[in-house]
C-alpha atoms as a PDB file:
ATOM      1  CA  UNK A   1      86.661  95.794  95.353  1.00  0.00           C
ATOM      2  CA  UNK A   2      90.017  94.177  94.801  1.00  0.00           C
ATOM      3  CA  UNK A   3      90.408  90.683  95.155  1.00  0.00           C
ATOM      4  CA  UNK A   4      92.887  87.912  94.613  1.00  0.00           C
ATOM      5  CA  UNK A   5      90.182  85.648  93.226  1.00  0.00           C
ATOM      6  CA  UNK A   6      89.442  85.768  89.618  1.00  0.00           C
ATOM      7  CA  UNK A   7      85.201  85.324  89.408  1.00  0.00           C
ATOM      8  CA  UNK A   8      83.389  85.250  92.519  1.00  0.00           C
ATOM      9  CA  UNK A   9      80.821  82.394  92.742  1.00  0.00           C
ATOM     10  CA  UNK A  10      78.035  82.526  91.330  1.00  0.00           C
ATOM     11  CA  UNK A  11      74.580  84.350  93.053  1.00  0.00           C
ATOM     12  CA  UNK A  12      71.064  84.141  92.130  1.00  0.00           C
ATOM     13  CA  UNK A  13      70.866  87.952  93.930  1.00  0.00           C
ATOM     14  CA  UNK A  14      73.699  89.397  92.279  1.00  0.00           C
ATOM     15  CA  UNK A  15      74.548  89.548  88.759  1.00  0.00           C
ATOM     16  CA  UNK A  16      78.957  90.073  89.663  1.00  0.00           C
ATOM     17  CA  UNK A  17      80.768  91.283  86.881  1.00  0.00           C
ATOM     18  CA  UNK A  18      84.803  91.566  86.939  1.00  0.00           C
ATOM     19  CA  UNK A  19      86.989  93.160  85.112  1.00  0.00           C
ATOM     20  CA  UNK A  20      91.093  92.602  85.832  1.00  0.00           C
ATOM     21  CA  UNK A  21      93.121  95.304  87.814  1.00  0.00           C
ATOM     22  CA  UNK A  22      96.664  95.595  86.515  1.00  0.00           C
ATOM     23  CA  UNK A  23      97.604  99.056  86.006  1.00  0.00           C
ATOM     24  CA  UNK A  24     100.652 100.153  83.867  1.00  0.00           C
ATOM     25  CA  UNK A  25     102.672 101.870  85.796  1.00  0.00           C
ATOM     26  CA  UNK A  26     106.075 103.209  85.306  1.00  0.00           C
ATOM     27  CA  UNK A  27     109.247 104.372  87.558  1.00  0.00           C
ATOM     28  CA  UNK A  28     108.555 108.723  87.993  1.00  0.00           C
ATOM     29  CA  UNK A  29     105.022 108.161  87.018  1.00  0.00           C
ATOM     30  CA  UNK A  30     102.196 110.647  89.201  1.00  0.00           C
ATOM     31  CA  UNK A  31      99.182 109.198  90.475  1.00  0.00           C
ATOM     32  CA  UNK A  32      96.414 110.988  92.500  1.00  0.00           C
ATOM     33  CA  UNK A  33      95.341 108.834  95.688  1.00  0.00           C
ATOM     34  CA  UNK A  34      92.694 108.867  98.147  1.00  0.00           C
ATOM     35  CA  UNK A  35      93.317 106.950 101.101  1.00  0.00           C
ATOM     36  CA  UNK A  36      91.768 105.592 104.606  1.00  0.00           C
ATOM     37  CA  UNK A  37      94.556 104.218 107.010  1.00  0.00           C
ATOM     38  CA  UNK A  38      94.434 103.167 110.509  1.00  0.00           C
ATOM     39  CA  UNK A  39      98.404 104.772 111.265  1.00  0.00           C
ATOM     40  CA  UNK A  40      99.325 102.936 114.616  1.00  0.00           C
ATOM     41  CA  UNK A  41     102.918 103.179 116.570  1.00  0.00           C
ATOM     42  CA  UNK A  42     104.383  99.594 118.146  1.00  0.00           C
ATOM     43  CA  UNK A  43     105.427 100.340 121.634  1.00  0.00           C
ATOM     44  CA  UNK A  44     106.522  98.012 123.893  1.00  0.00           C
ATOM     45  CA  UNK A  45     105.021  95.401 121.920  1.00  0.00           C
ATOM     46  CA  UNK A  46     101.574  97.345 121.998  1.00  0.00           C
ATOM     47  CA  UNK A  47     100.297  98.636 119.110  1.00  0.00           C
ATOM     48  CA  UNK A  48      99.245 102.070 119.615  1.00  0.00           C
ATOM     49  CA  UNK A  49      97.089 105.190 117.833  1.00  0.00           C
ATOM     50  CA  UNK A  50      99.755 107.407 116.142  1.00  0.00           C
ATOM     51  CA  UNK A  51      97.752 110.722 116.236  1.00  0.00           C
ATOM     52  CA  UNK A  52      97.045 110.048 119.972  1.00  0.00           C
ATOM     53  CA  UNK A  53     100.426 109.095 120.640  1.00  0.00           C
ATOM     54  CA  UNK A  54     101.155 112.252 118.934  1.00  0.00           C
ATOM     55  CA  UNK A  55      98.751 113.988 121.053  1.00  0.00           C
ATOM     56  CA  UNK A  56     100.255 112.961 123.969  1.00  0.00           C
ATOM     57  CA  UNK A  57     103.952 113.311 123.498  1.00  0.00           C
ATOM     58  CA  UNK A  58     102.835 117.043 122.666  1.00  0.00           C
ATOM     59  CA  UNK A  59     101.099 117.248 126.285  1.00  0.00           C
ATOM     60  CA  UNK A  60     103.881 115.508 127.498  1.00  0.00           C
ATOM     61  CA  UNK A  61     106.394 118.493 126.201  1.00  0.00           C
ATOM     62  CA  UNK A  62     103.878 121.215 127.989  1.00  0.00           C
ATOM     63  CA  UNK A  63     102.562 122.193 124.598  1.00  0.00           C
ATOM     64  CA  UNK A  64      98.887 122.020 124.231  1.00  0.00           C
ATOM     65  CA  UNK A  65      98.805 124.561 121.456  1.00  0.00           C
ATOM     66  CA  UNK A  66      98.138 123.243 117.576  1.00  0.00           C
ATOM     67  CA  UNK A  67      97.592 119.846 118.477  1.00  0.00           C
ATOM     68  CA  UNK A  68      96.063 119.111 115.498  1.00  0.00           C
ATOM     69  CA  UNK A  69      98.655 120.308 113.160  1.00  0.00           C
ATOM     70  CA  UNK A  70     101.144 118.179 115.124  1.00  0.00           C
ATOM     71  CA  UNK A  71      98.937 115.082 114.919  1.00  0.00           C
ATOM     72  CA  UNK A  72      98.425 115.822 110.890  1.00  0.00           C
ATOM     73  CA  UNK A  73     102.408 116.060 110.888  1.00  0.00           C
ATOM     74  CA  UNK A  74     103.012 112.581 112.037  1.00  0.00           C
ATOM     75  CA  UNK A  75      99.997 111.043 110.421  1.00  0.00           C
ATOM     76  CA  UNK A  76     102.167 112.530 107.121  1.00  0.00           C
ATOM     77  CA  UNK A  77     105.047 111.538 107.977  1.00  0.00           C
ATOM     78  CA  UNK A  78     103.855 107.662 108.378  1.00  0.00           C
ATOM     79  CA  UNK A  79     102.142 108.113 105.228  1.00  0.00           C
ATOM     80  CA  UNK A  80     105.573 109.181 104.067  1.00  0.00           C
ATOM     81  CA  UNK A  81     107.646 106.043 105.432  1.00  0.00           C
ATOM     82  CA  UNK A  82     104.921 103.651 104.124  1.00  0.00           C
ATOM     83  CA  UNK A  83     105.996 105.268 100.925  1.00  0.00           C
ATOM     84  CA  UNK A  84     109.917 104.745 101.270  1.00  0.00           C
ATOM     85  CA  UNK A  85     109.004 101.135 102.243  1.00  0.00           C
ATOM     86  CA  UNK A  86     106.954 100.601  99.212  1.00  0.00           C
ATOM     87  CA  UNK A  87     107.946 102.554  95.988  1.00  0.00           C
ATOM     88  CA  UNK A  88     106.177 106.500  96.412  1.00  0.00           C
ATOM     89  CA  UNK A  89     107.271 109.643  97.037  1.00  0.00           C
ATOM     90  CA  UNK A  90     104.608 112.120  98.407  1.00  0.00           C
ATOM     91  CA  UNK A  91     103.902 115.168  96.285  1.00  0.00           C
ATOM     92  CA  UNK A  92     101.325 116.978  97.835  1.00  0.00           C
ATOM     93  CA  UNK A  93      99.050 115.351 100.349  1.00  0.00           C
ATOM     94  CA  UNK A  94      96.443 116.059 102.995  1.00  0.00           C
ATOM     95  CA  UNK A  95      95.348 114.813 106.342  1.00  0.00           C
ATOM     96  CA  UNK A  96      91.549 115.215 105.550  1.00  0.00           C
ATOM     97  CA  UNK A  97      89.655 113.894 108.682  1.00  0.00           C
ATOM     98  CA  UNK A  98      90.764 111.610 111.844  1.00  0.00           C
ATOM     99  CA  UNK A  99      88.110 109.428 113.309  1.00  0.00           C
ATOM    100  CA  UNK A 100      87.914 107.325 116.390  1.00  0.00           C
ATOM    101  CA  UNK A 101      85.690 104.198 116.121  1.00  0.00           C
ATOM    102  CA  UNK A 102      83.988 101.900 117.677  1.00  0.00           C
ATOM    103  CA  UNK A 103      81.689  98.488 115.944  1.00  0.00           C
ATOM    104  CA  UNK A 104      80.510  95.340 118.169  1.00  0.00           C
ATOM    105  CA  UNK A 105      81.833  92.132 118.117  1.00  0.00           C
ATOM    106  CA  UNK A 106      79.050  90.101 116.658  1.00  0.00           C
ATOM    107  CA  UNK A 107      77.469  88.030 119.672  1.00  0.00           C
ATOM    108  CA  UNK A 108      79.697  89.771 122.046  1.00  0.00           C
ATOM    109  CA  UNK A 109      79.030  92.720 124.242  1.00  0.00           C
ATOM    110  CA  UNK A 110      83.333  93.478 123.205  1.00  0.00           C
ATOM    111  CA  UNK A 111      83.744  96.982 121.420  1.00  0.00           C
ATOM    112  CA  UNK A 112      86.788  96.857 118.836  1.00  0.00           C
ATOM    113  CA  UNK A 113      87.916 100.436 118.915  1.00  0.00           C
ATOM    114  CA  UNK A 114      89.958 101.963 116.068  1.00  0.00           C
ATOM    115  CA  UNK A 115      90.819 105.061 114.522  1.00  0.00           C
ATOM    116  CA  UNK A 116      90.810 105.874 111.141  1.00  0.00           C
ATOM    117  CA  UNK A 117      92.465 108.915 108.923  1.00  0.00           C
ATOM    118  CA  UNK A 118      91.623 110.089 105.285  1.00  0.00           C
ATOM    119  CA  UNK A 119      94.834 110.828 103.338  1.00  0.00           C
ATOM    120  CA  UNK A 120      94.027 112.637  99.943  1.00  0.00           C
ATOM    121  CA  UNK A 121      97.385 113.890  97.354  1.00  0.00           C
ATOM    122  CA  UNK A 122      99.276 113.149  94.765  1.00  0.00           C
ATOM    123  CA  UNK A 123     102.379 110.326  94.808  1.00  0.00           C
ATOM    124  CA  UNK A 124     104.985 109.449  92.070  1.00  0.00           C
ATOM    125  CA  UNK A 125     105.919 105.996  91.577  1.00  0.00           C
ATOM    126  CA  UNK A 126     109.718 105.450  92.217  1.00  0.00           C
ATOM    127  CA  UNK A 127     109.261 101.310  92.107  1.00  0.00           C
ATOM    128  CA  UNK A 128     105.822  99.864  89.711  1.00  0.00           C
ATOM    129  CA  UNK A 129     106.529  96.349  90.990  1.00  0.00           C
ATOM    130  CA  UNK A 130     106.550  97.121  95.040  1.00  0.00           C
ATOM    131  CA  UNK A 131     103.833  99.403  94.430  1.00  0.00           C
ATOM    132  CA  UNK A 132     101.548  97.495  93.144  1.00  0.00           C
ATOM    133  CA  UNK A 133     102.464  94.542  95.333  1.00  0.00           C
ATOM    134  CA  UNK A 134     101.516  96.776  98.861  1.00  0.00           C
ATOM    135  CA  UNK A 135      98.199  98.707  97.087  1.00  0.00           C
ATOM    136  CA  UNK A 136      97.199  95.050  96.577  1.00  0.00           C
ATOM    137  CA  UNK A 137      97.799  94.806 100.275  1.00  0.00           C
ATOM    138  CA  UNK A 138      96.582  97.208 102.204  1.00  0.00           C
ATOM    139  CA  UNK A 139      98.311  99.983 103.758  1.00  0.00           C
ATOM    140  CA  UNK A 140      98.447  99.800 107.706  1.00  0.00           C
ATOM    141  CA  UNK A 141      95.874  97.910 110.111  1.00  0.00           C
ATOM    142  CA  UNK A 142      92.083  97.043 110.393  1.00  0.00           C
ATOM    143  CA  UNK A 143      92.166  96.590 107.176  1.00  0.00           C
ATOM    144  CA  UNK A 144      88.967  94.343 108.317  1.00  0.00           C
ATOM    145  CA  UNK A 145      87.318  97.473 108.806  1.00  0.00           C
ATOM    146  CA  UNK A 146      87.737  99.044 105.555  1.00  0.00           C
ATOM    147  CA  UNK A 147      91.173 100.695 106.294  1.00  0.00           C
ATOM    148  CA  UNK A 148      93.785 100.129 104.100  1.00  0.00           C
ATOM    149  CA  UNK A 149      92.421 100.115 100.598  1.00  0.00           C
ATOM    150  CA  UNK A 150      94.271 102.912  98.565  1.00  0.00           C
ATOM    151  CA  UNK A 151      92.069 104.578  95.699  1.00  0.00           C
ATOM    152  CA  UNK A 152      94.702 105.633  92.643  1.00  0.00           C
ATOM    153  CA  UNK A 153      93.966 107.992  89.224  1.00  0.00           C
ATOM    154  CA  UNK A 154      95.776 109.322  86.992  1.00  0.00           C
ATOM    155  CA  UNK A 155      97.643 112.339  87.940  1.00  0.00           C
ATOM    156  CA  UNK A 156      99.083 115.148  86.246  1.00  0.00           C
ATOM    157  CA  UNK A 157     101.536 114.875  84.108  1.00  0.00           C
ATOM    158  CA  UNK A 158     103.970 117.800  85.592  1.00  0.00           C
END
């Protein structure tokens, strides 16, 4: 877990130990990533699920076939401007699995309904500083719900 805090208080359940995040990184660096984002659209002041968007702009166009590749395209392709916007380039990457969920509002009968998509590749670092800034973030929304969080490794060093 990453946290702005520096030592959680303490618990007589939990015995916490921390140890401090802060990565060397440098400009052209390679990094393998593992990612779950929530990749929404903002139309007409509604925010909206990309891959269903996507989905149904295909429809739209009278194309039914390969909807799934065209929903992995544009899932990429945010991944992709997320990057621009915060200091990667995308290598290689995957659109492992889509999900739509749904979790109850505690004492509510109110469903919050979100999707979710699992982004695993490789990334080189064009700007250290901005990078580490938005992977302390959270890339996209319901990051409440565990979206958001980006998992980094070494990567190879091609």
């Amino acid at each position: 877990m990453s946290s702005p805090q520096e030592q959680p208080a303490a618990s007589a359940i939990f015995d916490v130990q921390t140890r401090p995040f802060a990565p060397t990184l440098s400009a052209g660096q390679t990094l393998r990533f593992n990612l779950r984002a929530n990749p929404t659209i903002c139309k007409n002041g509604k925010r909206h699920d990309l891959l269903m968007e996507a989905k149904r702009q295909r429809k739209t166009q009278g194309d039914s076939q390969d909807i799934w590749s065209y929903q992995q395209q544009a899932a990429l392709a945010w991944l992709a401007r997320q990057g621009e916007q915060n200091g990667f380039t995308l290598r290689e990457t995957s659109v492992d699995a889509y999900r739509q969920q749904q979790i109850r509002r505690e004492k509510s009968r109110q469903m919050i309904q979100f999707s979710s998509v699992d982004y695993t590749g490789v990334l080189v670092i064009n700007d250290p500083v901005l990078f580490l800034q938005r992977l302390a973030q959270g890339y996209g929304k319901s990051r409440a719900f565990g979206c958001g969080m980006m998992m980094i490794k070494p990567g190879d060093s091609e």
